[in-house]
Protein backbone atom coordinates (compact mmCIF):
# COMPACT_ATOMS: atom_id res chain seq x y z
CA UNK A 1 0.00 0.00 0.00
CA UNK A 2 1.30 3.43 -0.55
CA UNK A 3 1.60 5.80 1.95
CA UNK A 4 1.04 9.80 1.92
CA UNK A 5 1.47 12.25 4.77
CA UNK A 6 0.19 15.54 5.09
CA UNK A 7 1.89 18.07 7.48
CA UNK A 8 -0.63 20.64 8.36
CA UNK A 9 -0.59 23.33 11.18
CA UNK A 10 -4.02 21.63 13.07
CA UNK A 11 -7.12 18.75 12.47
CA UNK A 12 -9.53 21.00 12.28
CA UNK A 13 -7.74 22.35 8.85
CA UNK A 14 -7.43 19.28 8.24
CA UNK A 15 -10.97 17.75 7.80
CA UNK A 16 -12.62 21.12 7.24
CA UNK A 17 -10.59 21.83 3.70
CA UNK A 18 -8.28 18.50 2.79
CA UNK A 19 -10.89 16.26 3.79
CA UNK A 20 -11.41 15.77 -0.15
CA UNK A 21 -7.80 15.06 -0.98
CA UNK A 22 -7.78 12.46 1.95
CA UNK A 23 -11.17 10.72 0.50
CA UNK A 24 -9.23 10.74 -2.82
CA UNK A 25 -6.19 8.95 -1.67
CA UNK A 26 -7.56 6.59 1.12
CA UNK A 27 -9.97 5.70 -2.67
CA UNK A 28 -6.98 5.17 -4.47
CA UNK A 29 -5.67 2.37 -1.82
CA UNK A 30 -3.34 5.07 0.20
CA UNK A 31 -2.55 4.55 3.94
CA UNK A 32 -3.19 8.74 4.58
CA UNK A 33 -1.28 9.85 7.82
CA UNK A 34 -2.22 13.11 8.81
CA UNK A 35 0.40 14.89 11.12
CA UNK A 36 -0.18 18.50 13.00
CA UNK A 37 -1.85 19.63 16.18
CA UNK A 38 -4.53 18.05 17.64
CA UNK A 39 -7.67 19.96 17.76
CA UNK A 40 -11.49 19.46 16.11
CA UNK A 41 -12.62 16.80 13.73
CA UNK A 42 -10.42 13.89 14.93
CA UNK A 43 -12.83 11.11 15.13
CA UNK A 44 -14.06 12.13 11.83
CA UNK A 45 -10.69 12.60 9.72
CA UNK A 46 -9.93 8.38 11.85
CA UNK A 47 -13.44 7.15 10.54
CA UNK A 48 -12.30 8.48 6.82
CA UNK A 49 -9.36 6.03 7.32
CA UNK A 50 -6.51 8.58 8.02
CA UNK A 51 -3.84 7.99 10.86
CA UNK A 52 -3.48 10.96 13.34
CA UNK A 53 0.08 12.09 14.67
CA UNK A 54 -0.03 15.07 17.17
CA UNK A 55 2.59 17.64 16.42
CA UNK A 56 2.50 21.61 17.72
CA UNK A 57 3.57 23.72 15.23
CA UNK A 58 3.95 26.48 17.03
CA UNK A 59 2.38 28.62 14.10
CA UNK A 60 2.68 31.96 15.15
CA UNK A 61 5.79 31.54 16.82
CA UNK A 62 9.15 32.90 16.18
CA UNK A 63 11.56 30.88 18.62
CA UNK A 64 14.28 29.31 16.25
CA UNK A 65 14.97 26.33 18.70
CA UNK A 66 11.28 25.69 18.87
CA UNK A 67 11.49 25.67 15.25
CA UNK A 68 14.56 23.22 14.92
CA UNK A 69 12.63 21.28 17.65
CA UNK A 70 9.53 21.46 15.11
CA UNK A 71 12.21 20.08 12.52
CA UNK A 72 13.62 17.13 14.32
CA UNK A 73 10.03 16.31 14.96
CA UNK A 74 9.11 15.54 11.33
CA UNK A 75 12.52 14.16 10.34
CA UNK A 76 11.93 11.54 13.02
CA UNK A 77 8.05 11.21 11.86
CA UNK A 78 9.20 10.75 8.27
CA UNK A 79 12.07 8.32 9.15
CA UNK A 80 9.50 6.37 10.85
CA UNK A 81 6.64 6.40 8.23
CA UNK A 82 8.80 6.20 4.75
CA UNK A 83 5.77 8.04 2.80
CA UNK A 84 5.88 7.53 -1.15
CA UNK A 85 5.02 11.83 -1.00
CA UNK A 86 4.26 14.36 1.02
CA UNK A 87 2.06 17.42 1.33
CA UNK A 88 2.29 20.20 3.19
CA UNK A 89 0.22 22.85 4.28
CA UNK A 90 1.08 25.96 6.12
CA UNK A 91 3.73 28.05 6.51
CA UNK A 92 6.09 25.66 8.93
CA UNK A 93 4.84 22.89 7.34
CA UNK A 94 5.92 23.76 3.90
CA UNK A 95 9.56 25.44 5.21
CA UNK A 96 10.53 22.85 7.98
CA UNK A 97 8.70 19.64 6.43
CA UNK A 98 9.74 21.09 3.21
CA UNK A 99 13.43 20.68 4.32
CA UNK A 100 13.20 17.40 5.54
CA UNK A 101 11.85 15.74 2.54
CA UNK A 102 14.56 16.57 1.09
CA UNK A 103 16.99 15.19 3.09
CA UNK A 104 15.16 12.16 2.98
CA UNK A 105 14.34 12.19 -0.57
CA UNK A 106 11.01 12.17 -0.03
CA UNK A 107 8.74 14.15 -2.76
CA UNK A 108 6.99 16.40 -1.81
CA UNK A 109 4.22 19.33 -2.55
CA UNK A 110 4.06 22.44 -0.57
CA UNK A 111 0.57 24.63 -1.12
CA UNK A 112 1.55 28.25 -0.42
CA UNK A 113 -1.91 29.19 1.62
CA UNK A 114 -1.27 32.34 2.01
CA UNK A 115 1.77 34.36 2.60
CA UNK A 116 0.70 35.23 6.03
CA UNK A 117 1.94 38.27 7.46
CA UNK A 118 5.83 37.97 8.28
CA UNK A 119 6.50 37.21 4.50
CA UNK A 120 3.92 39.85 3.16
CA UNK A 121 5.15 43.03 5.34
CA UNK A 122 8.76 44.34 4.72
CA UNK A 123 11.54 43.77 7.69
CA UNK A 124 13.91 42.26 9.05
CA UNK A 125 10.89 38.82 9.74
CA UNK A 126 10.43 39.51 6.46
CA UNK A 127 14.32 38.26 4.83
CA UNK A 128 14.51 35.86 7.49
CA UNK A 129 10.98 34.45 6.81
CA UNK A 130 11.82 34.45 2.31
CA UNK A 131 14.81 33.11 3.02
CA UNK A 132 13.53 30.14 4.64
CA UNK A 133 10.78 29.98 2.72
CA UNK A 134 13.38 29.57 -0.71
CA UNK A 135 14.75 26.91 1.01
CA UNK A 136 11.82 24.80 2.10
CA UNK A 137 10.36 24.81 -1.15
CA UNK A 138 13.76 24.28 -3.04
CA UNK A 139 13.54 20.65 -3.63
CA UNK A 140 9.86 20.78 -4.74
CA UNK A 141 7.88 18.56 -6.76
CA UNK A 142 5.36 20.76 -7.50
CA UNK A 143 4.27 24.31 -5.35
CA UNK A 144 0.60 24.84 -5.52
CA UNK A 145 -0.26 28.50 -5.45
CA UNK A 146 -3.59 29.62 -4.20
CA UNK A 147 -3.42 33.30 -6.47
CA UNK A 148 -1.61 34.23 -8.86
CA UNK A 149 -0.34 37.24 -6.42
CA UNK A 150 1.42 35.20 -4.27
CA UNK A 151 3.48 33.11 -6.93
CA UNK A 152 4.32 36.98 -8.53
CA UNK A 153 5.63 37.68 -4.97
CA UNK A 154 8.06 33.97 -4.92
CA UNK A 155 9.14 35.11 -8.41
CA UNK A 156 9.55 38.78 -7.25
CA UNK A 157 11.65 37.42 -4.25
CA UNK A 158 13.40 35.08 -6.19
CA UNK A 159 12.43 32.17 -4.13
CA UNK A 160 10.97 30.32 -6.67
CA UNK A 161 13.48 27.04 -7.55
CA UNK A 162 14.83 27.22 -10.85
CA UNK A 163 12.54 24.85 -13.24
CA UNK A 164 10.10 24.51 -10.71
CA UNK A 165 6.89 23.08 -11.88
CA UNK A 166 3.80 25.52 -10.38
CA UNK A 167 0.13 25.14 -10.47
CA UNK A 168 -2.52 27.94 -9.41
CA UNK A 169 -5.47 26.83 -7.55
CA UNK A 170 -8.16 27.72 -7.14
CA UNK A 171 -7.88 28.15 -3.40
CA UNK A 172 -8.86 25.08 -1.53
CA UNK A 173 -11.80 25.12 -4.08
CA UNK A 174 -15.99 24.45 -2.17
CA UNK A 175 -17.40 21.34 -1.85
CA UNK A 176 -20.51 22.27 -3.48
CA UNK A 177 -22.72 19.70 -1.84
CA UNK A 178 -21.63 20.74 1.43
CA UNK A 179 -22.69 24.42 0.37
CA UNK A 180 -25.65 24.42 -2.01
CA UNK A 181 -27.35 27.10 -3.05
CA UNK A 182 -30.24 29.03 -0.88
CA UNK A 183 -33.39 30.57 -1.41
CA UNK A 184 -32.82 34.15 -1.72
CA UNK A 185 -34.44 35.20 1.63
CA UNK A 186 -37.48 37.74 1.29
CA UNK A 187 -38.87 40.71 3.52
CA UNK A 188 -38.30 44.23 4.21
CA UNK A 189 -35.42 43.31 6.96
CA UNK A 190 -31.74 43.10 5.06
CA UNK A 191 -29.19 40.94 6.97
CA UNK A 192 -25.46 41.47 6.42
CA UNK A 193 -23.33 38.71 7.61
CA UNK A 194 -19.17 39.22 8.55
CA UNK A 195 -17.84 35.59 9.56
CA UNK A 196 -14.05 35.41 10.70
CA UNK A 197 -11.53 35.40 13.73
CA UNK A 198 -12.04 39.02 15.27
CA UNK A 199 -8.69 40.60 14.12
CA UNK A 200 -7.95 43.85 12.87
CA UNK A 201 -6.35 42.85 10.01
CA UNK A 202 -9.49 41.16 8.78
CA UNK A 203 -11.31 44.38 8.57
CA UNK A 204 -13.81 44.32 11.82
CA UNK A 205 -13.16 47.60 12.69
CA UNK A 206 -14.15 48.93 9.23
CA UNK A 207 -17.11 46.60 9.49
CA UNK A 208 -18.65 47.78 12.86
CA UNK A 209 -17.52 51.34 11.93
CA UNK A 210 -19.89 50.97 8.03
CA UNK A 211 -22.91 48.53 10.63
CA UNK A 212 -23.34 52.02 12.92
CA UNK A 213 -22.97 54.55 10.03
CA UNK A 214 -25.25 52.29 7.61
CA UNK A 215 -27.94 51.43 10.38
CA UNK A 216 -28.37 54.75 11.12
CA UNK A 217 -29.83 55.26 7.55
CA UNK A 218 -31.39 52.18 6.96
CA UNK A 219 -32.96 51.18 10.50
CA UNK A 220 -33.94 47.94 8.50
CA UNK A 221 -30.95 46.28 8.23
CA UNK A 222 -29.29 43.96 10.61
CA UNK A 223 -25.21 43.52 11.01
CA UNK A 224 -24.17 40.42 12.03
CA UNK A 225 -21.00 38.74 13.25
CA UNK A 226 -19.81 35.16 14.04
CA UNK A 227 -16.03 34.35 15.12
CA UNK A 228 -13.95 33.51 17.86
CA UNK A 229 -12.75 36.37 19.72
CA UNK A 230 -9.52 36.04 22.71
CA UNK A 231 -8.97 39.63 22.23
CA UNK A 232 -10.57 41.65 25.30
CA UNK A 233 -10.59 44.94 23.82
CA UNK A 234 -12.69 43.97 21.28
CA UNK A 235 -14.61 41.61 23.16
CA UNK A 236 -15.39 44.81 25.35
CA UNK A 237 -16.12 47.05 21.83
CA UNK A 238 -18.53 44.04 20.25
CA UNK A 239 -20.94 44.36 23.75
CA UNK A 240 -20.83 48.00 23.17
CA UNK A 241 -21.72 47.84 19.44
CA UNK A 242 -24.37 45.02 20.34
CA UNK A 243 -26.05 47.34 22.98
CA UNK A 244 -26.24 50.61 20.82
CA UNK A 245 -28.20 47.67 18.77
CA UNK A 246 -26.02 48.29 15.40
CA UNK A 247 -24.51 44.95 15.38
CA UNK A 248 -24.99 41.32 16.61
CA UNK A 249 -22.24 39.02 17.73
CA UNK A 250 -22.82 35.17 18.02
CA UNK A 251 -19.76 34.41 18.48
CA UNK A 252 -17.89 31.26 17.03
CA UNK A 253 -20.19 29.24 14.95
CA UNK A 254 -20.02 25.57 13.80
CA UNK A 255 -22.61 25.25 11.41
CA UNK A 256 -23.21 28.26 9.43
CA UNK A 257 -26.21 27.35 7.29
CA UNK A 258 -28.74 29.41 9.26
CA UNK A 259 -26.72 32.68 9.02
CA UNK A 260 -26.04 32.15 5.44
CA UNK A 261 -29.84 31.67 4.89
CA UNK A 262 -30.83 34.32 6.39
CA UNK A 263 -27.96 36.65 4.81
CA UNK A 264 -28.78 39.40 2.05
CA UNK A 265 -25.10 39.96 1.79
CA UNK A 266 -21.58 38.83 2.49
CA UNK A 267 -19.22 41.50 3.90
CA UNK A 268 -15.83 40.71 4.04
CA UNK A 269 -13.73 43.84 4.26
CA UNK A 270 -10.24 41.99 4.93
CA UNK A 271 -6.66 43.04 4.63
CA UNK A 272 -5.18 40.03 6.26
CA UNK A 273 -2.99 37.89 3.68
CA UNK A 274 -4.74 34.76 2.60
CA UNK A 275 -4.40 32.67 0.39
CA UNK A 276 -8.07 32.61 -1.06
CA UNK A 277 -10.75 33.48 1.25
CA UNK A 278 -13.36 30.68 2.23
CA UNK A 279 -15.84 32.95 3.70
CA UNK A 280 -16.50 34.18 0.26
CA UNK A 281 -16.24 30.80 -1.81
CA UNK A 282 -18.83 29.72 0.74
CA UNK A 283 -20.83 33.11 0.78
CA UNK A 284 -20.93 32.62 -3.11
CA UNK A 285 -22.25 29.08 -3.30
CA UNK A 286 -24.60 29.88 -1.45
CA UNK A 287 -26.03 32.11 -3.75
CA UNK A 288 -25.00 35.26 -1.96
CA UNK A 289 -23.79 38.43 -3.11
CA UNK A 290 -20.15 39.22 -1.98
CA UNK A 291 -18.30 42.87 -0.75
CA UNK A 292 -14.98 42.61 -0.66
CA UNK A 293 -11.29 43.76 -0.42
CA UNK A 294 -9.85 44.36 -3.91
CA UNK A 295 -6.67 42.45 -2.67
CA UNK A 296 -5.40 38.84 -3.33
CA UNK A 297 -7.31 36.23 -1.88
CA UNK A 298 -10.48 38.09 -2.11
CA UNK A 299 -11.05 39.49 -5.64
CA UNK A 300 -10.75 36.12 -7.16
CA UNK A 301 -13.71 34.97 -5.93
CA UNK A 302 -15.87 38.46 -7.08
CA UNK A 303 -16.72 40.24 -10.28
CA UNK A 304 -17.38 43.62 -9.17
CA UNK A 305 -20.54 44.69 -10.30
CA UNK A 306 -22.15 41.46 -11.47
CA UNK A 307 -21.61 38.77 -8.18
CA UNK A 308 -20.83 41.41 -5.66
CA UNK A 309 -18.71 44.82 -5.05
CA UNK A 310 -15.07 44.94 -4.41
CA UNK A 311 -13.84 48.00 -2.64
CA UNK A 312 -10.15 49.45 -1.78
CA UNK A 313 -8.34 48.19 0.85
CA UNK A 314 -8.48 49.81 4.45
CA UNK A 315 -11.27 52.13 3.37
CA UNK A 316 -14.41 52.62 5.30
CA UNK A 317 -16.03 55.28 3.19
CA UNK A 318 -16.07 52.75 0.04
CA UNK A 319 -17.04 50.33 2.13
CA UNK A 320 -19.99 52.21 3.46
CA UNK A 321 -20.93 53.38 -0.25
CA UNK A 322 -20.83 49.45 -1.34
CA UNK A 323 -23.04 48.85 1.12
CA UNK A 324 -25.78 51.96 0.76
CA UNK A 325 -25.15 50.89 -3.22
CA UNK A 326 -26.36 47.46 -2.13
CA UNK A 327 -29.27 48.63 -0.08
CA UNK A 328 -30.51 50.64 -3.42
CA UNK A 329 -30.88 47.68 -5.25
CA UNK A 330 -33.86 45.53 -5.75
CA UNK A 331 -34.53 41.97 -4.48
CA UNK A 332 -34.82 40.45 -7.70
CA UNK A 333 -31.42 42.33 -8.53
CA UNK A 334 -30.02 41.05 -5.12
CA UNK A 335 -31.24 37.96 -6.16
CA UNK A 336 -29.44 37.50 -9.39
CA UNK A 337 -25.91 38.79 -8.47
CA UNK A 338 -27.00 36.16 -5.52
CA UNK A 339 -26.87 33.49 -8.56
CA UNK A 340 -24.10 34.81 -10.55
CA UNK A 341 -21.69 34.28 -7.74
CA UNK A 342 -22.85 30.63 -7.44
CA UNK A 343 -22.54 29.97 -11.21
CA UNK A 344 -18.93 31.40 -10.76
CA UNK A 345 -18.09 29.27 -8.13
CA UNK A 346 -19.60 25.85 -10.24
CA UNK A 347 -17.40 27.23 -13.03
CA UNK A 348 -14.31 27.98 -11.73
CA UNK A 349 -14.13 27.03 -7.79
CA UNK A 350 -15.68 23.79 -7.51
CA UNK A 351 -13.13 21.54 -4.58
CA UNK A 352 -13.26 18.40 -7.45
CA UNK A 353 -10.73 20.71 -9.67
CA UNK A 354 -8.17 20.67 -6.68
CA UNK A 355 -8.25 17.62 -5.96
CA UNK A 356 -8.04 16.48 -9.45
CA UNK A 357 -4.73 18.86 -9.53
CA UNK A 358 -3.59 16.87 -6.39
CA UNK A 359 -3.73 13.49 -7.63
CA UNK A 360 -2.26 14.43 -10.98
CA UNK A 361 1.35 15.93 -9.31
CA UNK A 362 1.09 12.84 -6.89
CA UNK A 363 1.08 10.54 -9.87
CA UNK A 364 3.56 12.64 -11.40
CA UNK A 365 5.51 12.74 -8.66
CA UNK A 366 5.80 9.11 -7.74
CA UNK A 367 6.60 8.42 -11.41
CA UNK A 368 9.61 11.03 -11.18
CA UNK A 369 11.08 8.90 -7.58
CA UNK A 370 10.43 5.77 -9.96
CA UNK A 371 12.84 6.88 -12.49
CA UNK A 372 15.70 8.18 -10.30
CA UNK A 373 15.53 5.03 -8.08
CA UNK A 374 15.97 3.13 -11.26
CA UNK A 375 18.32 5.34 -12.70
């Protein structure tokens, strides 16, 4: 039986957008081991038929021996396990697992998920960060980009490998069964809907700042949040915005069906450096209109105008005109750039293209370790 590993920062990763790739391989008579911290989804990723190993990344850590310790780790894992290939996930994963495959020989395909923001932001983090990064994905099989952005920025920073085969992705792609389209919900009451961690960086504070301004106007609409929050400042600011009745927070949700239902509208006013956003491939298949940051990661998923609005980055006025633009429109209006995102995402976004891209560079792959073993 063959064997694959993936290196990923967490499980709940893990099952929530590689569960496809896993279904794929386990189909195709691979032993799937699937090595990172151990958080949600376990049982579920075991009764697919994958192998758990617990490993702490340490992902938004910057101790080097914690790192080498991180790097020791795998080379010991992958000693142990002898996998036919590799993937990788993550920033650590790809740099430090990266490495070790190929000391061991082992191929290997790193997905760049997102620069995250010690590569994207100039400084010293920055050359330290590229610099590893040119060396983790030096030995490469394949890199699997999820914009085009982010492979101009390897190129840009000359830490692409020389010949190195690259694929863009579409993201991690949406499992369209998982995240049909909705009925276009009716009424005189517009919901808005903001899903993500509560950081700065992914544009909350331009979001409650457009909820008050916009509410004020239009005392119909409703502004509502879901994401984890450790952050007490803003845990303090989201009760404030909640009692001046502008916004409401529901904190982390599991299952988002019911708020994406009930949405008119999917705000995501982000800066933060992902790779492609999920909120939106979701928001979009499920028949939702989309505003957005005009940055990587984001305007893939949105053609301004016809599935949603895309708006500058870091700017609260544009994003409170998208927003009154939105309001102006009519429901049957709503309703079609509602559809037009969905038809996008069949088209171009649909999860079965990535994992088709996956098994093809895993065949290839194997083929390629063939031929030098033989040679």
């Amino acid at each position: 039986m063959k064997k694959a590993v993936m290196l990923i920062n967490d499980t709940t990763y893990a099952f929530n957008l590689r569960s496809a790739i896993i279904e794929k391989l386990i189909s195709e008579n691979f032993e799937v081991v699937v090595v990172g911290q151990l958080l949600k989804h376990q049982d579920k990723l075991k009764a697919m038929g994958a192998r758990l190993i617990g490993v702490e990344t340490g992902r938004h850590g910057t101790n080097p021996f914690s790192d080498l310790q991180l790097m020791n780790t795998y080379k010991k894992i992958l000693k142990t396990e002898r996998p036919d290939v590799v993937l990788s996930y993550n920033i650590k994963p790809n740099v430090y697992g990266g490495m070790v495959c190929q000391q061991l020989k082992i191929p290997y395909l790193p997905n760049v998920t997102g620069l995250g923001t010690p590569v994207e932001n100039p400084g010293p983090l920055q050359k330290l960060t590229t610099r590893l990064y040119k060396v983790g994905v030096a030995g490469a099989n394949c890199i699997f980009f999820q914009n085009s952005e982010n492979q101009a920025f390897f190129e840009n920073h000359r830490m692409m490998p020389k010949r190195a085969k690259v694929r863009l992705l579409p993201g991690s792609g949406v499992d369209l069964d998982a995240h049909p389209a909705f009925e276009y919900p009716e009424g005189d009451t517009i919901h808005f809907q903001y899903t993500s961690r509560i950081l700065k960086e992914k544009g909350i504070d331009l979001y409650l700042a457009a909820a008050k301004a916009v509410h004020e106007k239009y005392p119909n609409t409703v502004f509502h949040i879901c994401g984890g929050c450790d952050d007490e400042r803003y845990i303090q600011i989201l009760k404030e915005a909640q009692a001046a009745g502008y916004i409401v927070y529901h904190g982390q949700q599991k299952d988002m069906t019911s708020f994406l239902k009930q949405a008119a509208c999917i705000v995501h006013p982000s800066y933060y450096p992902e790779g492609m956003s999920n909120v939106l491939l979701e928001g979009a298949a499920s028949a939702r209109p989309i505003i957005a940051t005009d940055r990587a990661g984001c305007r893939e998923t949105v053609e301004d105008g016809v599935t949603g609005f895309l708006i500058p980055i870091k700017d609260e006025q544009a994003l409170i005109e998208a927003l009154e633009k939105f309001m102006q429109m009519t429901p049957q209006q709503r309703k079609a750039m509602g559809l037009a995102g969905c038809a996008k995402m069949e088209r171009e976004f649909d999860r079965k293209l990535v994992v088709q891209a996956y098994w093809e560079e895993i065949q290839a792959a194997m083929e390629t370790e063939k031929w030098i073993t033989k040679k």
